[in-house]
N, C-alpha and C. Protein backbone atom coordinates (compact mmCIF):
# COMPACT_ATOMS: atom_id res chain seq x y z
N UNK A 1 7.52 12.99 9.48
CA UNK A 1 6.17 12.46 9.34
C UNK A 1 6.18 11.28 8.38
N UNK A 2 4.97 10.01 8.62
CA UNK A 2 5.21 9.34 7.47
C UNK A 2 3.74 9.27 7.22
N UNK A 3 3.54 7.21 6.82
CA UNK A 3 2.55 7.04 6.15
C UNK A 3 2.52 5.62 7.05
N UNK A 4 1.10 5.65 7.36
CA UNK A 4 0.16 4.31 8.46
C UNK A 4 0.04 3.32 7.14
N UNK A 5 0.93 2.57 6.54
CA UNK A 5 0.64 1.17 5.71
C UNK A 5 0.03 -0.21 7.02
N UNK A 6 -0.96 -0.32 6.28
CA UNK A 6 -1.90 -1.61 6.91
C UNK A 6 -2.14 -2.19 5.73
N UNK A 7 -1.59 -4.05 5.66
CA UNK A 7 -1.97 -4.38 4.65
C UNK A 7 -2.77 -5.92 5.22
N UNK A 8 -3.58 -6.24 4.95
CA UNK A 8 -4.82 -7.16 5.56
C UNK A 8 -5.47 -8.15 4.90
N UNK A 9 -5.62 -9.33 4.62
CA UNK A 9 -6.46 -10.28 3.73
C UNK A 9 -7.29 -10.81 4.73
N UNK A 10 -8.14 -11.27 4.44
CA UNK A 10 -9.90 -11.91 4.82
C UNK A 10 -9.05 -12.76 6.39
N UNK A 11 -8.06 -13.03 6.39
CA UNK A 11 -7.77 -13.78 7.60
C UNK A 11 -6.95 -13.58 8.91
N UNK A 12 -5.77 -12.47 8.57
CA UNK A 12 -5.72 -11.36 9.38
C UNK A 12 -4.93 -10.47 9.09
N UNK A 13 -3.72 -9.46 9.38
CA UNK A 13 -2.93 -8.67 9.52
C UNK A 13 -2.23 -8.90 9.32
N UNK A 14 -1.43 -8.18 8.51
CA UNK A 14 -0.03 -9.38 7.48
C UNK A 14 0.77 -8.20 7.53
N UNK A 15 0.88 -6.82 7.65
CA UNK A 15 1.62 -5.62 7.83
C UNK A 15 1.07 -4.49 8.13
N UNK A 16 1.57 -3.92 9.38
CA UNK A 16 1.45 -2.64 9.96
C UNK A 16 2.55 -1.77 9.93
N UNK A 17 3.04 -0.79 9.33
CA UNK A 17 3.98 -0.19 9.36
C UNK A 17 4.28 1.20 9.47
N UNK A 18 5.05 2.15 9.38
CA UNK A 18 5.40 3.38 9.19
C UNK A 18 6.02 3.55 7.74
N UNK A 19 5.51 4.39 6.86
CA UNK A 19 6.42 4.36 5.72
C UNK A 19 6.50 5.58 5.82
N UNK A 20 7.60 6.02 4.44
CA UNK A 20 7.92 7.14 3.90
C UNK A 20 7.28 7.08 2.80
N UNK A 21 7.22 6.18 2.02
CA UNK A 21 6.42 5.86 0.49
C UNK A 21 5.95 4.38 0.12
N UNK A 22 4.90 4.24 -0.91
CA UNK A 22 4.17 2.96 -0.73
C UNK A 22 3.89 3.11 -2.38
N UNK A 23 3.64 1.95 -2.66
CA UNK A 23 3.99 1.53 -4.76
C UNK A 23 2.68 0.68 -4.39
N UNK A 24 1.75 0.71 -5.51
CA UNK A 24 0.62 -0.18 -5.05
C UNK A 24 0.30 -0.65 -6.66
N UNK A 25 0.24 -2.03 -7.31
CA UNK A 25 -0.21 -2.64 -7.81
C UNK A 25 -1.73 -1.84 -8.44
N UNK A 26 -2.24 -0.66 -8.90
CA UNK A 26 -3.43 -0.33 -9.02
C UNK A 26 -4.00 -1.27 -10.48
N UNK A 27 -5.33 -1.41 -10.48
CA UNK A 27 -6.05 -1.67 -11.95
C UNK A 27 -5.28 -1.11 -13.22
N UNK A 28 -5.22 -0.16 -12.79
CA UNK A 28 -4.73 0.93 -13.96
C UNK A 28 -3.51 1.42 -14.02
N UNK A 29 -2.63 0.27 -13.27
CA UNK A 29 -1.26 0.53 -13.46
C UNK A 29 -0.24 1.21 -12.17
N UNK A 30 0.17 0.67 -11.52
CA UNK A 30 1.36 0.61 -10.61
C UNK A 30 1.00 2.33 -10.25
N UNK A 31 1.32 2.68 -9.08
CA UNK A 31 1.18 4.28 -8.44
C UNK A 31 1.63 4.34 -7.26
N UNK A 32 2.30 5.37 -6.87
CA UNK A 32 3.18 5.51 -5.89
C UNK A 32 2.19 6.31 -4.87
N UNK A 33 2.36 6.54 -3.21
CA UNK A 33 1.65 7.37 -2.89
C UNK A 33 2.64 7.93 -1.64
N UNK A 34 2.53 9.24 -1.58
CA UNK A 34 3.58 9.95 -0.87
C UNK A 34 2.83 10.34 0.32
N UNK A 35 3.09 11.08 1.63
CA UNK A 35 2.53 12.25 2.47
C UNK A 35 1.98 13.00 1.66
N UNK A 36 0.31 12.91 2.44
CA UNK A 36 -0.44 14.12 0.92
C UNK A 36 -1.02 13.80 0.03
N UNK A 37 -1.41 12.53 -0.30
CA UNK A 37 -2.07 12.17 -1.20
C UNK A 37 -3.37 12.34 -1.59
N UNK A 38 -3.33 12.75 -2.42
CA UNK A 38 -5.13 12.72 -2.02
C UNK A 38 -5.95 11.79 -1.90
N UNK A 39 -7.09 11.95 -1.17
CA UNK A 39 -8.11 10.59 -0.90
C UNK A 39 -8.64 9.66 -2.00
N UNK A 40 -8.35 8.50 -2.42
CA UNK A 40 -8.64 7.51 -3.03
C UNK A 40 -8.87 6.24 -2.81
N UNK A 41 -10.30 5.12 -3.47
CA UNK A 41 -10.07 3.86 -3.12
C UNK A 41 -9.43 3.41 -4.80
N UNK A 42 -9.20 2.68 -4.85
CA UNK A 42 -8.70 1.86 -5.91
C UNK A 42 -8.97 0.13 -6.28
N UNK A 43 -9.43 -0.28 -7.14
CA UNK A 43 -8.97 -1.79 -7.17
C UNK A 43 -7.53 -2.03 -7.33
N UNK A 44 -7.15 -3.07 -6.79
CA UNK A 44 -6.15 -3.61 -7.19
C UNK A 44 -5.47 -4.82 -7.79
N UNK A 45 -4.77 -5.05 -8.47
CA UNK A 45 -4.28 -6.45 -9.27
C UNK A 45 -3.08 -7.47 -8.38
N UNK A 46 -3.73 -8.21 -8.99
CA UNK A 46 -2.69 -9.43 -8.43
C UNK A 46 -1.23 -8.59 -8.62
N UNK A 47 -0.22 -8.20 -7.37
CA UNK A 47 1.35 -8.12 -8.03
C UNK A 47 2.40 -7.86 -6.69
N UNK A 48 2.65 -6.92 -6.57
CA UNK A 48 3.70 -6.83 -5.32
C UNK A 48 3.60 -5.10 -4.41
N UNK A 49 3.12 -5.50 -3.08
CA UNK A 49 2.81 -4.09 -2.82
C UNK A 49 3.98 -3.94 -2.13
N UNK A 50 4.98 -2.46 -2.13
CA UNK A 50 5.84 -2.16 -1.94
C UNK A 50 6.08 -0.81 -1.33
N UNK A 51 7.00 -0.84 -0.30
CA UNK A 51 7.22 0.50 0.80
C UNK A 51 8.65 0.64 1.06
N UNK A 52 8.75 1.51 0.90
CA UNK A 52 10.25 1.86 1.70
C UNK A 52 9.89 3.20 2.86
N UNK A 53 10.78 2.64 4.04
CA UNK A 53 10.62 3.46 5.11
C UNK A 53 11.28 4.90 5.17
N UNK A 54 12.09 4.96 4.30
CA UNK A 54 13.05 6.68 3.85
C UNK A 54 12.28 6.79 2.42
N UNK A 55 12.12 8.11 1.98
CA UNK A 55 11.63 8.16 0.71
C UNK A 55 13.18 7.89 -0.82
N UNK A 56 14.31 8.36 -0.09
CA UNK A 56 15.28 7.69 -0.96
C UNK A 56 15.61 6.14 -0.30
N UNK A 57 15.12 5.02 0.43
CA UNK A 57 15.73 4.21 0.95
C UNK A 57 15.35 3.25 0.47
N UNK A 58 15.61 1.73 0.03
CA UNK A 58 15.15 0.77 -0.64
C UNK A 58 13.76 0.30 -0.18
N UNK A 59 13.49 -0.50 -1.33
CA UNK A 59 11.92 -0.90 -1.22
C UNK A 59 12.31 -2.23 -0.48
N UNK A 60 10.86 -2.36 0.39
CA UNK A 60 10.96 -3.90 0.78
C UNK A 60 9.56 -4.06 0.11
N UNK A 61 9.20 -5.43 -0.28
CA UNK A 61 8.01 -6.15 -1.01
C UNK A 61 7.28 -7.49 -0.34
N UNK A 62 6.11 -7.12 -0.49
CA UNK A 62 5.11 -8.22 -0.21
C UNK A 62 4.23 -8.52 -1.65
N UNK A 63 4.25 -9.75 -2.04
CA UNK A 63 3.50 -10.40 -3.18
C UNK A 63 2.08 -10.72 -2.58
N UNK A 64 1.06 -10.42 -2.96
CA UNK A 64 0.05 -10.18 -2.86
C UNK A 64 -1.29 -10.63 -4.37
N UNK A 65 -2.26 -11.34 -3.45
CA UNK A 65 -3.40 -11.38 -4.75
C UNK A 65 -4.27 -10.12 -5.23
N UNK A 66 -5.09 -10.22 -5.55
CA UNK A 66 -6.48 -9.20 -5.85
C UNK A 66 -6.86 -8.10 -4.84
N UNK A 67 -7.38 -7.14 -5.22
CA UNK A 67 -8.17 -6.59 -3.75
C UNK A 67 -8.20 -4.78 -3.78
N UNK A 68 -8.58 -4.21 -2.84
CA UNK A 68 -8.75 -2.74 -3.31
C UNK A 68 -7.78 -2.17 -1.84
N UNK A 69 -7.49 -0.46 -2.12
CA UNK A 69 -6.81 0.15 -1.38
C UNK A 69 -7.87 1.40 -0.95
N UNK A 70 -7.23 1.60 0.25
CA UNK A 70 -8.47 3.22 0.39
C UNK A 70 -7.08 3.34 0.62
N UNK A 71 -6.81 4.91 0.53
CA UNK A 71 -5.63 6.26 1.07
C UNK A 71 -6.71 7.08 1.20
N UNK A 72 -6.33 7.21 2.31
CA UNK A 72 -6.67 9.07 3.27
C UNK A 72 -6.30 9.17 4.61
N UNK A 73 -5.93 10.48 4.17
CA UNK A 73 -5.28 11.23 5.97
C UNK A 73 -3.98 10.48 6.33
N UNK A 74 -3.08 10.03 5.06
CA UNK A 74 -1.46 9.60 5.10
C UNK A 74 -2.20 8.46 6.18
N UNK A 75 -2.61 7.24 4.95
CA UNK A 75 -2.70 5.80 5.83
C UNK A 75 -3.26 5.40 4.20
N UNK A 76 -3.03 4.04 4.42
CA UNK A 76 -2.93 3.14 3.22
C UNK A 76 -3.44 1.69 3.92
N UNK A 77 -4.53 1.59 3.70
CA UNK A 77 -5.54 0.53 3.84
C UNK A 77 -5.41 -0.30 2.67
N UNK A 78 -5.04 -1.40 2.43
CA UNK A 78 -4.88 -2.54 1.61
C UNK A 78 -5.56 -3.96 1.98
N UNK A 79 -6.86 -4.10 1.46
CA UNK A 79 -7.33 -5.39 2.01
C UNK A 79 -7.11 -6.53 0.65
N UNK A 80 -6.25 -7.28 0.71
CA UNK A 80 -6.02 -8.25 -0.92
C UNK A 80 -6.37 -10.02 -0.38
N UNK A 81 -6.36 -10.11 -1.10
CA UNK A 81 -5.99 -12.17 -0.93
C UNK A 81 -4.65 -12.79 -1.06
N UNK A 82 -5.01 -13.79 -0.60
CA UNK A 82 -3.46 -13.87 -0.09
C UNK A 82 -3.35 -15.12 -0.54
């Protein structure tokens, strides 16, 4: 099983993926989110949102501006500026 990463700015679709795990830039400091997370939106800060497709397997990164995240039901909605 994984995780529905969609990451999106005001102009279109910049990543659709399958993950195993996802690192998100939060307000309040960098947070990982696994299968299971519980439901949250978040702001987010200008920095680098990051996934790896195995939960031990390297990260790949997208640099990213401002913007907020919803998680629920293992999917990761990321709308930022770009």
């Amino acid at each position: 099983m994984s995780i529905l990463l969609r990451i999106l700015s005001p102009e279109k679709l910049l990543l659709e993926k399958e993950v195993a795990k996802v690192e998100l830039p939060g307000a309040k400091g960098r947070f990982v989110v696994l299968r299971g997370h519980a439901p949250i939106i978040t702001a987010l800060n200008e920095g680098e949102i990051a996934w790896a497709v195995k939960v031990d397997g390297p990260w790949d990164k997208l640099k990213t501006g401002p913007g907020f995240a919803e998680v629920c039901d293992d999917k990761v909605n990321a709308c930022v500026e770009r």
